[in-house]
C-alpha atoms as a PDB file:
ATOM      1  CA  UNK A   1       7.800   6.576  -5.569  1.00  0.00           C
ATOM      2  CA  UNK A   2      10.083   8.330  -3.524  1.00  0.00           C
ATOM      3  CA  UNK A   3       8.522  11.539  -1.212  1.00  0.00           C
ATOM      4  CA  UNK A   4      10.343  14.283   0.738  1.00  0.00           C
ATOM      5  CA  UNK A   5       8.753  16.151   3.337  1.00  0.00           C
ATOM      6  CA  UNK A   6       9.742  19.881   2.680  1.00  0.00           C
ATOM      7  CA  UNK A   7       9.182  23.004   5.192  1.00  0.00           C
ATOM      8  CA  UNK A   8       7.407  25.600   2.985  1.00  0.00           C
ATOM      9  CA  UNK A   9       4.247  27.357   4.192  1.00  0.00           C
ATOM     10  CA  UNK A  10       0.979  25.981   2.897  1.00  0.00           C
ATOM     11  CA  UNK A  11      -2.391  25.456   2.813  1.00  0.00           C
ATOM     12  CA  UNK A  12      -4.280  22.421   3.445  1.00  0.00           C
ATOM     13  CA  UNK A  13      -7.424  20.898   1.384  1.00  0.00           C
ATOM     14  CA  UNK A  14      -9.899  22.235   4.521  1.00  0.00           C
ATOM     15  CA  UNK A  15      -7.788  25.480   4.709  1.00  0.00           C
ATOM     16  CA  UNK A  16      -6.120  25.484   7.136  1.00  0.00           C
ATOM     17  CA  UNK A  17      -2.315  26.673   7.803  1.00  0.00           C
ATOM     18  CA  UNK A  18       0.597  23.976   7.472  1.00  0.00           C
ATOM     19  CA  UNK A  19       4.330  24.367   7.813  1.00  0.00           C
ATOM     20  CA  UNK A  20       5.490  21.335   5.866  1.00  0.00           C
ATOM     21  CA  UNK A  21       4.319  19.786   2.399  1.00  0.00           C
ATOM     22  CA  UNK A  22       5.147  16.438   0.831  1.00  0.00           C
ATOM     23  CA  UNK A  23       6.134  16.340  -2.787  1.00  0.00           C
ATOM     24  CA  UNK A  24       8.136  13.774  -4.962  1.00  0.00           C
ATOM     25  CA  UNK A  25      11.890  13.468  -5.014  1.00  0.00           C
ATOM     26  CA  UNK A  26      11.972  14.423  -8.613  1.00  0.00           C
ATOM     27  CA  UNK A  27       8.957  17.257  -8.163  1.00  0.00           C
ATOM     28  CA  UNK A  28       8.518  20.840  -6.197  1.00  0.00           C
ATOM     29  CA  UNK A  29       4.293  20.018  -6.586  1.00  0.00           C
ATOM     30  CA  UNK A  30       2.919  20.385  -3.116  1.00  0.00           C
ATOM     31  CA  UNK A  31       0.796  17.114  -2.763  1.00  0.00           C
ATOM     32  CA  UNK A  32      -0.300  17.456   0.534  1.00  0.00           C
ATOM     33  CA  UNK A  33       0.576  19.909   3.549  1.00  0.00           C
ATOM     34  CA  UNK A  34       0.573  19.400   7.349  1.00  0.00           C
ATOM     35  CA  UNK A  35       0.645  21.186  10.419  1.00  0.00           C
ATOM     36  CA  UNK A  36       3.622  19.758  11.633  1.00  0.00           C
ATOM     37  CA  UNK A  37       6.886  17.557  10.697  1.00  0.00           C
ATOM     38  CA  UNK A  38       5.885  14.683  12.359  1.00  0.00           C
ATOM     39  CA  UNK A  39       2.298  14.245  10.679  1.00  0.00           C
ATOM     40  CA  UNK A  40       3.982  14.947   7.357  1.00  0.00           C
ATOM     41  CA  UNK A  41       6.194  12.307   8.006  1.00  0.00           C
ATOM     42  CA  UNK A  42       3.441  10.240   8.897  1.00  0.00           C
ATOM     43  CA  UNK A  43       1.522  11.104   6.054  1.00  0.00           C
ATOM     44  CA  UNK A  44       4.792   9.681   3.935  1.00  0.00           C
ATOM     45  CA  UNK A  45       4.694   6.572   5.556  1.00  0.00           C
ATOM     46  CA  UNK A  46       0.801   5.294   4.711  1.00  0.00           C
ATOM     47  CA  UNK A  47       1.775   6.449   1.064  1.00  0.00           C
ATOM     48  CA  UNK A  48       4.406   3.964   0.656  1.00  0.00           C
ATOM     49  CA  UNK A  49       1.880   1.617   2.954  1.00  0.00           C
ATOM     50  CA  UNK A  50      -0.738   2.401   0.022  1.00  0.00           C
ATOM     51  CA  UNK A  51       1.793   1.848  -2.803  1.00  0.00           C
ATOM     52  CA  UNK A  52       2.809  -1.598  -1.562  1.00  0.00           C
ATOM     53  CA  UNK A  53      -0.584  -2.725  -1.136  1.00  0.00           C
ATOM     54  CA  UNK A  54      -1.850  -1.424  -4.849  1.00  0.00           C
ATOM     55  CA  UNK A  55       1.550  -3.726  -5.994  1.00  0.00           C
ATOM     56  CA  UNK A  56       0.018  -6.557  -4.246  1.00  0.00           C
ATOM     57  CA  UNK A  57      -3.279  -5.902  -5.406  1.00  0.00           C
ATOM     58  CA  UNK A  58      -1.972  -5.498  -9.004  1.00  0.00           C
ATOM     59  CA  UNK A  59      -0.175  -8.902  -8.742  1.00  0.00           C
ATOM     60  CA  UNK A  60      -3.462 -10.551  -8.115  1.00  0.00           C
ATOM     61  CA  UNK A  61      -5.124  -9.368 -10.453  1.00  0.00           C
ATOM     62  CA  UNK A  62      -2.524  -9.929 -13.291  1.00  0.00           C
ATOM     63  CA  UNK A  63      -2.808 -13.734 -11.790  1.00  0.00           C
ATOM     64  CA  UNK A  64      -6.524 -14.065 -11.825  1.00  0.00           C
ATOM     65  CA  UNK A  65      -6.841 -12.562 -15.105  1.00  0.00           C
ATOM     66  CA  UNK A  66      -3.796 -14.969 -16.478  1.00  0.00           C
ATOM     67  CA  UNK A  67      -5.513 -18.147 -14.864  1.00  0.00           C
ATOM     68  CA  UNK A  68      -9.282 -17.076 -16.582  1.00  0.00           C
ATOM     69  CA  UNK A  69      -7.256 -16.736 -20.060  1.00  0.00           C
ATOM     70  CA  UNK A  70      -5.156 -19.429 -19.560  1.00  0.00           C
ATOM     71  CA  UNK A  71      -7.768 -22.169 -17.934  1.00  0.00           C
ATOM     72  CA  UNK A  72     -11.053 -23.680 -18.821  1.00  0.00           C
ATOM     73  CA  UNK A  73     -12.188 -23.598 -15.928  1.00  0.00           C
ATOM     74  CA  UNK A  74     -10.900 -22.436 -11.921  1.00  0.00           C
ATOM     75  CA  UNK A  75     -11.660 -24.825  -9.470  1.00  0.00           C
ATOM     76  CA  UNK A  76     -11.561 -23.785  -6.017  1.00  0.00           C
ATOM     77  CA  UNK A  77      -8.506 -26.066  -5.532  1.00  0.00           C
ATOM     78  CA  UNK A  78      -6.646 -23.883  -8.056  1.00  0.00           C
ATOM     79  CA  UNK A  79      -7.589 -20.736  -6.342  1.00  0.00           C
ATOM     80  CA  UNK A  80      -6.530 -21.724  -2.734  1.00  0.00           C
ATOM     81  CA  UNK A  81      -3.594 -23.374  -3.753  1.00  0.00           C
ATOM     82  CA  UNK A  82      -2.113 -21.938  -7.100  1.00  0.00           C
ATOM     83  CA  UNK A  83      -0.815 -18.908  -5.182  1.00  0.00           C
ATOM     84  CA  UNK A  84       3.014 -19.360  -4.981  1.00  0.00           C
ATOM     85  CA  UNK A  85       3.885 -15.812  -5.266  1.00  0.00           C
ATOM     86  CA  UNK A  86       2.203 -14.951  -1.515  1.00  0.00           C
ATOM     87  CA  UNK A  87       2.983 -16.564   1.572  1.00  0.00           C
ATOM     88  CA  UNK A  88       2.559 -15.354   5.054  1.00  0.00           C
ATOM     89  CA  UNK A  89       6.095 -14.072   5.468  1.00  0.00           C
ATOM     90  CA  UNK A  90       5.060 -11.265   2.955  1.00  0.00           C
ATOM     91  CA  UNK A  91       2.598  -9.582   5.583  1.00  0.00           C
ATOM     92  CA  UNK A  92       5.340 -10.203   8.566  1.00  0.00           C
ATOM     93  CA  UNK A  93       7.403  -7.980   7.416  1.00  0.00           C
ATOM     94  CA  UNK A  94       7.954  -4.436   9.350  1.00  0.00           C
ATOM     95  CA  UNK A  95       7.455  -2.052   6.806  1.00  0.00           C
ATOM     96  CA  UNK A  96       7.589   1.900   6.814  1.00  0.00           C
ATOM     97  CA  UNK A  97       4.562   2.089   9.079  1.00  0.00           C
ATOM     98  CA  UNK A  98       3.611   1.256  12.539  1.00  0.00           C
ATOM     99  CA  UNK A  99       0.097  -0.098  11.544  1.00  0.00           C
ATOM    100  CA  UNK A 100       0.790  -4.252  13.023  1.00  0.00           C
ATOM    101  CA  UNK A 101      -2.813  -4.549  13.178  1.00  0.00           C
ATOM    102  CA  UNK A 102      -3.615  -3.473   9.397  1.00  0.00           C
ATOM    103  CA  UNK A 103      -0.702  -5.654   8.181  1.00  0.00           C
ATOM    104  CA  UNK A 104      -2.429  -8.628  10.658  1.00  0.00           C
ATOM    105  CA  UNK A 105      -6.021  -8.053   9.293  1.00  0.00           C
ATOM    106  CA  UNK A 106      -5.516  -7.927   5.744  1.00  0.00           C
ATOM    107  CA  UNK A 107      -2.747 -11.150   6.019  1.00  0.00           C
ATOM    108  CA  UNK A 108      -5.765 -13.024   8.160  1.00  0.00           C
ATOM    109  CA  UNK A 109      -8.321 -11.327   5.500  1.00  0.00           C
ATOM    110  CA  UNK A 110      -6.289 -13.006   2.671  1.00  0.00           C
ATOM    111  CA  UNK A 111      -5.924 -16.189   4.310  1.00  0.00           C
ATOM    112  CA  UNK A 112      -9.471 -16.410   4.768  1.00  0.00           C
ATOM    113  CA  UNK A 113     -10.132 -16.587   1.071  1.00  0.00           C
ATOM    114  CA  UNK A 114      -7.689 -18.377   0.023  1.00  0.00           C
ATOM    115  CA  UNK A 115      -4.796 -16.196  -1.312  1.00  0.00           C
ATOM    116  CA  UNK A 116      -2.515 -16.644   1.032  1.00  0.00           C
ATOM    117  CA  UNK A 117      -0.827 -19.533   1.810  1.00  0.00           C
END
């Protein structure tokens, strides 16, 4: 979903004064405001950040739920090695944000059980 940071005098959720909002390319809707450009801008980044992680989260789901339908029964075999669609190159890739150690964690968190190759 694309976002545009927009200067436009606001109000954030604790009250306080902002200069900038975020809103969608293809909506005015103030969805969040921030003090200045820079932590808007910020604030842009982690939601793409978020939105690729609910896509990968989404995949595995729609793979876990095809392999109970699909399978008697999962062995752990299956599980650590049926995952074609993830591979470590996936999490080494610089994204949007500047977050290397949340990108490292989750790719070592993944490995750990099994999901990513």
């Amino acid at each position: 979903m694309p976002y545009k940071v927009r200067k436009k005098a606001c109000k954030n959720s604790s009250g306080k004064k902002g200069k900038y909002i975020i809103t969608k390319s293809n909506d005015n809707k103030k969805i969040s405001c921030h003090s200045s450009k820079k932590k808007a801008n910020s604030a842009v980044k982690a939601k793409y950040a978020n939105e690729e992680i609910e896509e990968i989260i989404k995949e595995v789901f729609e793979i876990l739920l095809f392999e109970s339908k699909y399978s008697d029964s999962r062995s752990e075999e299956s599980c650590r090695y049926g995952w074609p669609e993830f591979s470590e190159k996936e999490f080494d890739k610089k994204g949007l944000t500047t977050w290397d150690e949340d990108r490292e964690w989750t790719k070592q968190y993944l490995k750990s059980i099994g999901l990513v190759k």
